[in-house]
PDB file of N, CA and C in Angstrom:
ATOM      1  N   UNK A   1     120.593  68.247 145.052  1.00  0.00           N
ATOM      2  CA  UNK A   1     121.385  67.059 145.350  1.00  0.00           C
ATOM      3  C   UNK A   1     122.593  66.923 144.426  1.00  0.00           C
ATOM      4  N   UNK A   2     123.158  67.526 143.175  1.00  0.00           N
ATOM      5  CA  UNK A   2     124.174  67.336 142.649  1.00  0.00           C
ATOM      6  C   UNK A   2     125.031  67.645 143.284  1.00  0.00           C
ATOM      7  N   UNK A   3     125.205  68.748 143.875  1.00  0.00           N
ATOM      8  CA  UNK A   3     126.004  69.304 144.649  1.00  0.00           C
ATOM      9  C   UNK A   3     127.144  68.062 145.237  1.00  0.00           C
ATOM     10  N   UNK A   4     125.803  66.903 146.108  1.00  0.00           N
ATOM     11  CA  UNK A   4     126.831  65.562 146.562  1.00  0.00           C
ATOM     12  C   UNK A   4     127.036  64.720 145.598  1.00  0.00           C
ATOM     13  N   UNK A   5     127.022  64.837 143.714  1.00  0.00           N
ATOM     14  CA  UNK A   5     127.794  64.186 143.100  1.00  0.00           C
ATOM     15  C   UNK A   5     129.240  64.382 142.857  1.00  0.00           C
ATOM     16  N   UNK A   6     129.285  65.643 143.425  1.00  0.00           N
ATOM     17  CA  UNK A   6     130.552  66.008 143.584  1.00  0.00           C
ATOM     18  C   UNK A   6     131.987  65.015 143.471  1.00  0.00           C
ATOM     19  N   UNK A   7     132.641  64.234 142.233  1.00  0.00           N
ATOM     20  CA  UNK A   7     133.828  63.674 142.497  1.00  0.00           C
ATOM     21  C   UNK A   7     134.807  63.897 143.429  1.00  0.00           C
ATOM     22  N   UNK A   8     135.209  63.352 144.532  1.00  0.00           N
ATOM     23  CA  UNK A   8     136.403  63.989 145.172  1.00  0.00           C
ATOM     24  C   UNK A   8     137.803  63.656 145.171  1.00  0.00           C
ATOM     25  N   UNK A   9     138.550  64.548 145.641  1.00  0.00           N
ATOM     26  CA  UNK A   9     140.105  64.474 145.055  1.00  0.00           C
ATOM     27  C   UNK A   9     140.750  64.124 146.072  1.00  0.00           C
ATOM     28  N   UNK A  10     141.687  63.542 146.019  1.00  0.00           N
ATOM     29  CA  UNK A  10     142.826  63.449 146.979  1.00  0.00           C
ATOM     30  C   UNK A  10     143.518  64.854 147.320  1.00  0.00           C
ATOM     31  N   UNK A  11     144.194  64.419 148.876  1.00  0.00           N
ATOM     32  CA  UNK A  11     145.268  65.656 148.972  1.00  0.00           C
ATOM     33  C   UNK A  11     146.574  65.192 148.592  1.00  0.00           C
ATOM     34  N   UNK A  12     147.377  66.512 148.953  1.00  0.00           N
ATOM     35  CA  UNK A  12     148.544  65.613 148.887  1.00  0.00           C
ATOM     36  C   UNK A  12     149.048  64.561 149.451  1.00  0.00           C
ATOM     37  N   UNK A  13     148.887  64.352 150.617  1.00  0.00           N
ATOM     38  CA  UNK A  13     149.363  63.707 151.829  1.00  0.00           C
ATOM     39  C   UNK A  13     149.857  61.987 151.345  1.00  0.00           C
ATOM     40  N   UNK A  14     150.903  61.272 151.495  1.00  0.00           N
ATOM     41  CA  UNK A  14     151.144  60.197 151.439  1.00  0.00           C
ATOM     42  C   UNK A  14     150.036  59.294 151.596  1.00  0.00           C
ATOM     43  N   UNK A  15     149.661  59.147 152.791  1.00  0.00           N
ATOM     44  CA  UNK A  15     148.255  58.447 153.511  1.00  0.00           C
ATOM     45  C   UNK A  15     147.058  58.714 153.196  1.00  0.00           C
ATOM     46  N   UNK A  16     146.064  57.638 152.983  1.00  0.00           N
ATOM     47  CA  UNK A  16     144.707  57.714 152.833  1.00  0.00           C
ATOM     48  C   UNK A  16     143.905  58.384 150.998  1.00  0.00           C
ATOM     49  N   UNK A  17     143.184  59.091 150.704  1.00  0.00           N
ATOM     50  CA  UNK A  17     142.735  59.516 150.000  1.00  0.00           C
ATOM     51  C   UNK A  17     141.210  58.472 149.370  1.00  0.00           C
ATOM     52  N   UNK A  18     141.048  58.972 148.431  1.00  0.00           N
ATOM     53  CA  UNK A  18     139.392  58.653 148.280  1.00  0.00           C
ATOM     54  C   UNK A  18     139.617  56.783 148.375  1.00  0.00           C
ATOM     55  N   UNK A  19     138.444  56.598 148.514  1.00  0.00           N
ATOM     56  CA  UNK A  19     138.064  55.121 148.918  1.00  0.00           C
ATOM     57  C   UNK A  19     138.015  54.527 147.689  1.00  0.00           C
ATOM     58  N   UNK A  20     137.609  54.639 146.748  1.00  0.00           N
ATOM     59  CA  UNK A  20     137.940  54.167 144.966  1.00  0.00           C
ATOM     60  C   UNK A  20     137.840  55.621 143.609  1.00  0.00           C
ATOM     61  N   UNK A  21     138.192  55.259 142.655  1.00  0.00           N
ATOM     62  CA  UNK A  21     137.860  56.158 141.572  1.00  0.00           C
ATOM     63  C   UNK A  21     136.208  56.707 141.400  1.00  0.00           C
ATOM     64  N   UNK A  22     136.455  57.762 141.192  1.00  0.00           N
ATOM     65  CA  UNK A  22     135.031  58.068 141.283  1.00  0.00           C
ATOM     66  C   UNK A  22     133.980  58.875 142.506  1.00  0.00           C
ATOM     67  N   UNK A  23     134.778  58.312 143.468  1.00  0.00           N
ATOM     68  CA  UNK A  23     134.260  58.523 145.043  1.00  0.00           C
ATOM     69  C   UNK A  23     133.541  59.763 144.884  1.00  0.00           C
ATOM     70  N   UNK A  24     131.913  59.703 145.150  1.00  0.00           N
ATOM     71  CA  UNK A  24     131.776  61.115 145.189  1.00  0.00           C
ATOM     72  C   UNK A  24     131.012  61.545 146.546  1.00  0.00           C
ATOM     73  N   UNK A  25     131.341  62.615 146.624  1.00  0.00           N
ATOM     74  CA  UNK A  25     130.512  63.365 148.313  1.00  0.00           C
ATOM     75  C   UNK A  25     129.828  62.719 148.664  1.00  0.00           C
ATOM     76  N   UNK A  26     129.061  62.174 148.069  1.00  0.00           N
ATOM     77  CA  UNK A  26     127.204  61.600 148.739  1.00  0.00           C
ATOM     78  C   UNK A  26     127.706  59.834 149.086  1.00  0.00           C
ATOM     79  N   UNK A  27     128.815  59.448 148.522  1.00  0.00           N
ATOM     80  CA  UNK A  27     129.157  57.865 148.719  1.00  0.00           C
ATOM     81  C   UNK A  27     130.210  57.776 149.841  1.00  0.00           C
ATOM     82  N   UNK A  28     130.534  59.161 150.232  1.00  0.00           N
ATOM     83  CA  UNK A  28     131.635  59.537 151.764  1.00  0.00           C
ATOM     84  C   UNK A  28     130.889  59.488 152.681  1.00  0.00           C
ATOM     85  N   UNK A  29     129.318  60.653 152.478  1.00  0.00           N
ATOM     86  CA  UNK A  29     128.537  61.083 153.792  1.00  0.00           C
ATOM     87  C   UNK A  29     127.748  59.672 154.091  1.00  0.00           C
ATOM     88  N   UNK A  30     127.707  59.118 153.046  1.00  0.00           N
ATOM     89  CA  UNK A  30     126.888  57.739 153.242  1.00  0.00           C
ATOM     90  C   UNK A  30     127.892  56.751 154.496  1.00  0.00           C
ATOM     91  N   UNK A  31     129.240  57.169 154.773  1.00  0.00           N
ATOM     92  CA  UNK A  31     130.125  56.266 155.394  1.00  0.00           C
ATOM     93  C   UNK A  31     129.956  57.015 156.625  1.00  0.00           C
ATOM     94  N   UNK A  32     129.807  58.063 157.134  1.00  0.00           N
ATOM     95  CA  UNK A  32     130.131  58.938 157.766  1.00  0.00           C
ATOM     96  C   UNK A  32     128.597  58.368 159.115  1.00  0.00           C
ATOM     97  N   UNK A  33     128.839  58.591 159.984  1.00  0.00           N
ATOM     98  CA  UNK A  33     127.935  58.892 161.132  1.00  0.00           C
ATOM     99  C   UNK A  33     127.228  60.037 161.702  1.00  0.00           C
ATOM    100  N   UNK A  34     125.883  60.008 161.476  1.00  0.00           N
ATOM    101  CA  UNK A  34     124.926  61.115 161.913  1.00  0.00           C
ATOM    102  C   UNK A  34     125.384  61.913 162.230  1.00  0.00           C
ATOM    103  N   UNK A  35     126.757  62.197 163.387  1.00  0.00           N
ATOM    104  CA  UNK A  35     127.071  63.554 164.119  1.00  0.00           C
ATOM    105  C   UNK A  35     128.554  64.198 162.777  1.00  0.00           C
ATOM    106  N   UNK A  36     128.419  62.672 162.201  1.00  0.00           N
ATOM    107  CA  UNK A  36     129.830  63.525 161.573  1.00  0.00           C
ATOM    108  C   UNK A  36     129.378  64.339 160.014  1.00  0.00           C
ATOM    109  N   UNK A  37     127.759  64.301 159.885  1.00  0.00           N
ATOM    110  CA  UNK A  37     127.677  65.244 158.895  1.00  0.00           C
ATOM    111  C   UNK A  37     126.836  66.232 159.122  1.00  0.00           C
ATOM    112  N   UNK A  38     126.916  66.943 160.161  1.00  0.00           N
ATOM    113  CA  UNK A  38     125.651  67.770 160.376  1.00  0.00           C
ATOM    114  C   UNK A  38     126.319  68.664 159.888  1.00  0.00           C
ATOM    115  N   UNK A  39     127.070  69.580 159.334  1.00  0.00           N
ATOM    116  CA  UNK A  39     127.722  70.818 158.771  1.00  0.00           C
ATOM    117  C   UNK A  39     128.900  70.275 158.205  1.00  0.00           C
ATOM    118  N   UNK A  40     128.956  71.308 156.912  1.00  0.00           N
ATOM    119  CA  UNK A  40     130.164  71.748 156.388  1.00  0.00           C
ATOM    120  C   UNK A  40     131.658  70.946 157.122  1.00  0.00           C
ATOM    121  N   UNK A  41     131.593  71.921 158.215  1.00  0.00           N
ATOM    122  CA  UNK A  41     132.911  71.832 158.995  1.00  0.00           C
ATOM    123  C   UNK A  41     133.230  70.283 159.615  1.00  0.00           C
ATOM    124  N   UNK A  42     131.970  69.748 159.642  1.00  0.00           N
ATOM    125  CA  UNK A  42     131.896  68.724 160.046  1.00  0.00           C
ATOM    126  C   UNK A  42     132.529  67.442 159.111  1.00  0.00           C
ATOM    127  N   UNK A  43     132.275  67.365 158.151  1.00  0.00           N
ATOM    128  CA  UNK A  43     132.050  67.103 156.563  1.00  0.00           C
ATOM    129  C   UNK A  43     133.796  66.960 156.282  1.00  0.00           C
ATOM    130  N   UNK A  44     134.082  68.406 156.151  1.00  0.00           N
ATOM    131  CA  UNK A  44     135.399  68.891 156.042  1.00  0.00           C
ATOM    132  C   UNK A  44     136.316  68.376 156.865  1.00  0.00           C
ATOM    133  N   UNK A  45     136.094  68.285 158.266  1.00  0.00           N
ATOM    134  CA  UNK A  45     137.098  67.692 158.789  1.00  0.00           C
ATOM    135  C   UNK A  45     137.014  65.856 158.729  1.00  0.00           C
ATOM    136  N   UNK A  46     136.179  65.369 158.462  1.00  0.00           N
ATOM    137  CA  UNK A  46     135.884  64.230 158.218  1.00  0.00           C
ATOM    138  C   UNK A  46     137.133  64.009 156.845  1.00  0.00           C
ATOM    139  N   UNK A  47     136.451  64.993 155.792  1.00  0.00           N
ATOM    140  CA  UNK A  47     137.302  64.310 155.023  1.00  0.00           C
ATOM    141  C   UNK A  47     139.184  65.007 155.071  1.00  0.00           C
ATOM    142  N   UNK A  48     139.616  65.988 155.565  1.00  0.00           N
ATOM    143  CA  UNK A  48     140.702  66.044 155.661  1.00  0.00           C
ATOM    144  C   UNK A  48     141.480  64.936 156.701  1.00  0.00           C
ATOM    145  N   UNK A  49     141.194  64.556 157.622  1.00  0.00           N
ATOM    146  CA  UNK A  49     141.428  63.032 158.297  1.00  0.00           C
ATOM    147  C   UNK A  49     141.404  61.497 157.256  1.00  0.00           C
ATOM    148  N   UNK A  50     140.656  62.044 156.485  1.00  0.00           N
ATOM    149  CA  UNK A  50     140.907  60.831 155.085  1.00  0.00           C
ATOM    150  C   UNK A  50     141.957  60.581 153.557  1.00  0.00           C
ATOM    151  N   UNK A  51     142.401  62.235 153.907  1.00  0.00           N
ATOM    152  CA  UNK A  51     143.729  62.878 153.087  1.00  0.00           C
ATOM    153  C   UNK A  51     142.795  63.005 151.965  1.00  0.00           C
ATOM    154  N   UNK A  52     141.537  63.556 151.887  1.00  0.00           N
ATOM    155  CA  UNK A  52     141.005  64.286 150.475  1.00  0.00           C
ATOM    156  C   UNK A  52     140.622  65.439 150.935  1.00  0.00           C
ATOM    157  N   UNK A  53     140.776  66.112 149.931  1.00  0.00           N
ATOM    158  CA  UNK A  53     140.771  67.793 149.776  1.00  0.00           C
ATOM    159  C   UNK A  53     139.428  68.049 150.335  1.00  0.00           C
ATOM    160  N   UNK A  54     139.379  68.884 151.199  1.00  0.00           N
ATOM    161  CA  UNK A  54     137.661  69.966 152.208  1.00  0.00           C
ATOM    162  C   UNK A  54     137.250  70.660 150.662  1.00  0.00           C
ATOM    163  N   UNK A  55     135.990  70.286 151.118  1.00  0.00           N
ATOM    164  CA  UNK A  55     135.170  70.766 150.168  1.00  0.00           C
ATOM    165  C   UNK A  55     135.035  72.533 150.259  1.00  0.00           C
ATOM    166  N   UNK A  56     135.673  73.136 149.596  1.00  0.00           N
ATOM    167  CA  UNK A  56     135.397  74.412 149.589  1.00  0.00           C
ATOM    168  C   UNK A  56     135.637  74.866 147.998  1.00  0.00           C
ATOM    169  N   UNK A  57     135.712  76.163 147.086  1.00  0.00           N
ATOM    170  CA  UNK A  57     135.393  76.564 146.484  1.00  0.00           C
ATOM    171  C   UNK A  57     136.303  76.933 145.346  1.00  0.00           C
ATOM    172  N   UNK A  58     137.752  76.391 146.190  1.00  0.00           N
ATOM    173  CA  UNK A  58     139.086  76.571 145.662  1.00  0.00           C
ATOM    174  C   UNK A  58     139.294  75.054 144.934  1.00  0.00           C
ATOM    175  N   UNK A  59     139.447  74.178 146.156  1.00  0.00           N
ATOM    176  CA  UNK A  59     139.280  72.731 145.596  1.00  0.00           C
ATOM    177  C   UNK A  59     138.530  72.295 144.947  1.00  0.00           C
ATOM    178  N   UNK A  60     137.483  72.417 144.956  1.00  0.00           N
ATOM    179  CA  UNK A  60     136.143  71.871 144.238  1.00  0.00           C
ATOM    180  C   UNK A  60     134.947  73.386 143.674  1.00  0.00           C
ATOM    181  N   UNK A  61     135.411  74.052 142.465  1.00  0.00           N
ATOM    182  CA  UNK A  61     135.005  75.074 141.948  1.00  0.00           C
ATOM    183  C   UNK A  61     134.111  74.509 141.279  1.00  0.00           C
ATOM    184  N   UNK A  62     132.877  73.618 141.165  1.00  0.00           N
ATOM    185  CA  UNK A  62     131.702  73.103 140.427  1.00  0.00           C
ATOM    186  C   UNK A  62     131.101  73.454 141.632  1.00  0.00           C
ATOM    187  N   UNK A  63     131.136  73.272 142.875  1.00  0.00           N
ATOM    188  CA  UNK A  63     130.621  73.899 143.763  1.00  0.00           C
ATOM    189  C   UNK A  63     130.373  75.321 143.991  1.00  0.00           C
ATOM    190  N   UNK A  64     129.535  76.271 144.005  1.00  0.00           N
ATOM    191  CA  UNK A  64     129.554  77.379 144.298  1.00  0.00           C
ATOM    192  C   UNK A  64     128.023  77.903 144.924  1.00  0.00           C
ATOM    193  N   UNK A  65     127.651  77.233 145.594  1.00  0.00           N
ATOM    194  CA  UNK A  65     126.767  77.798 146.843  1.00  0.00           C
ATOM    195  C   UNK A  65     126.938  76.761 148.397  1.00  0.00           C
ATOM    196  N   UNK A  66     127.758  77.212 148.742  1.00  0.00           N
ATOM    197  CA  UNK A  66     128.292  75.943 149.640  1.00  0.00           C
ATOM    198  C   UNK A  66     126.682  75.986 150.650  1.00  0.00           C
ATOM    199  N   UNK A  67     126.471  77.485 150.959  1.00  0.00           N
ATOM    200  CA  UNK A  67     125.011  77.284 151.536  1.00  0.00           C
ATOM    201  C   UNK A  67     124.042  76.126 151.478  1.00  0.00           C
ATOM    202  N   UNK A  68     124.140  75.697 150.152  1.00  0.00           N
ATOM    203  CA  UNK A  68     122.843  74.975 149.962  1.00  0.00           C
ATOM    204  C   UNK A  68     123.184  73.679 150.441  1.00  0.00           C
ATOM    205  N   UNK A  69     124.909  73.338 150.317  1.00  0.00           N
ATOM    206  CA  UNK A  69     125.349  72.164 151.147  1.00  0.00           C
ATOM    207  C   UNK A  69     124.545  71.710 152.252  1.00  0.00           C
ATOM    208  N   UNK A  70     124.615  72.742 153.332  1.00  0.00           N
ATOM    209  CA  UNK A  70     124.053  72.707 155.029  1.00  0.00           C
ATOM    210  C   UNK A  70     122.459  72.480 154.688  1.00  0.00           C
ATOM    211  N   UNK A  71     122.092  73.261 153.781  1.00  0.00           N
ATOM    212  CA  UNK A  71     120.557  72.630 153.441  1.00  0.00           C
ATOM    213  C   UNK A  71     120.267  71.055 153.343  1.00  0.00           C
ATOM    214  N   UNK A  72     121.184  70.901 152.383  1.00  0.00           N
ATOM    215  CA  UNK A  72     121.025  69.207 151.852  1.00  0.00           C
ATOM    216  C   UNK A  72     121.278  68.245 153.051  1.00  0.00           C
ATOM    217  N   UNK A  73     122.383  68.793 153.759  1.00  0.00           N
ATOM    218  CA  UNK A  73     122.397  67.727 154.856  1.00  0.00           C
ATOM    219  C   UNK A  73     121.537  67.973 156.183  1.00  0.00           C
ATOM    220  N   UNK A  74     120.931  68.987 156.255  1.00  0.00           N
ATOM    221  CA  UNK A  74     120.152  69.038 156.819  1.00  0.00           C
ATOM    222  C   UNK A  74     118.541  67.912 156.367  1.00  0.00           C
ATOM    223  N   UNK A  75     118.087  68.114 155.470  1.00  0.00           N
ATOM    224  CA  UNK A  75     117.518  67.227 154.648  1.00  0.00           C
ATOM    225  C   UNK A  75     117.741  65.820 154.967  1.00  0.00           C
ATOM    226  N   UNK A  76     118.764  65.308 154.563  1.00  0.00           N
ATOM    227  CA  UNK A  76     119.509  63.854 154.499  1.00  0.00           C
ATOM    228  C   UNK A  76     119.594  63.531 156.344  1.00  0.00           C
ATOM    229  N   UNK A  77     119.602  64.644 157.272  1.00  0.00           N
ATOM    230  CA  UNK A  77     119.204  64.176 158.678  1.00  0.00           C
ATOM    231  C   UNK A  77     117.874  63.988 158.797  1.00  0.00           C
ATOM    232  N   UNK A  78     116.793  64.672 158.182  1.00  0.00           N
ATOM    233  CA  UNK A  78     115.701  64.674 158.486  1.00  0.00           C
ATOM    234  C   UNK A  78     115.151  63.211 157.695  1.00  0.00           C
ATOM    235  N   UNK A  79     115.664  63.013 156.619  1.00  0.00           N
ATOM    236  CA  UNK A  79     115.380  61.634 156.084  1.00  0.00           C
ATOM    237  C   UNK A  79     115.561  60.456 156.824  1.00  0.00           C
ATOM    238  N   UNK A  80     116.293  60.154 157.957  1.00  0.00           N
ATOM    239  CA  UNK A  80     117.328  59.207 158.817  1.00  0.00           C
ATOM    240  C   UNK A  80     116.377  59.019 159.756  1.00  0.00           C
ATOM    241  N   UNK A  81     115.981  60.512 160.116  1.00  0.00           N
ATOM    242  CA  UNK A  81     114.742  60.570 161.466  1.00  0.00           C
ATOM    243  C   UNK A  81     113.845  59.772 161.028  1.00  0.00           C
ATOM    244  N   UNK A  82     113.337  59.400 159.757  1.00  0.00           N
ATOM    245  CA  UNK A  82     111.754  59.158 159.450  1.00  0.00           C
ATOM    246  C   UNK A  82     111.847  57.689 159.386  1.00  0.00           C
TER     247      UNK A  82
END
């Protein structure tokens, strides 16, 4: 689960960027709707529509098994089910 303590960054973009200081992955997916976190890509495009940087390995290098990402949210669906 650290993985979604992940702080996230803004992009460049004029518009939008994180929701307060601090914002981290797990306080985004918490905003996000069941279909909009089932993967990565999913995730990613969620947050590039919010003008913060996609979580990949360039932007966010504390990350480095993005694999285990799709695990966790896989997890965090199965928690929702119960």
């Amino acid at each position: 689960m650290r993985y979604l303590n992940v702080v996230l960054k803004d992009d460049e973009k004029a518009n939008g960027g994180v929701a307060f200081a601090g914002e981290t992955l797990l306080d985004f997916m918490n905003d996000l709707k069941p279909n909009e976190r089932q993967s990565l890509d999913d995730v990613n495009a969620a947050l590039i529509q919010c003008g913060i940087k996609p979580i990949d390995a360039i932007n966010y290098p504390e990350i480095k098994e993005l694999k285990y990402f799709d695990i966790v949210t896989r997890e965090l669906r199965r928690l929702e089910e119960q």
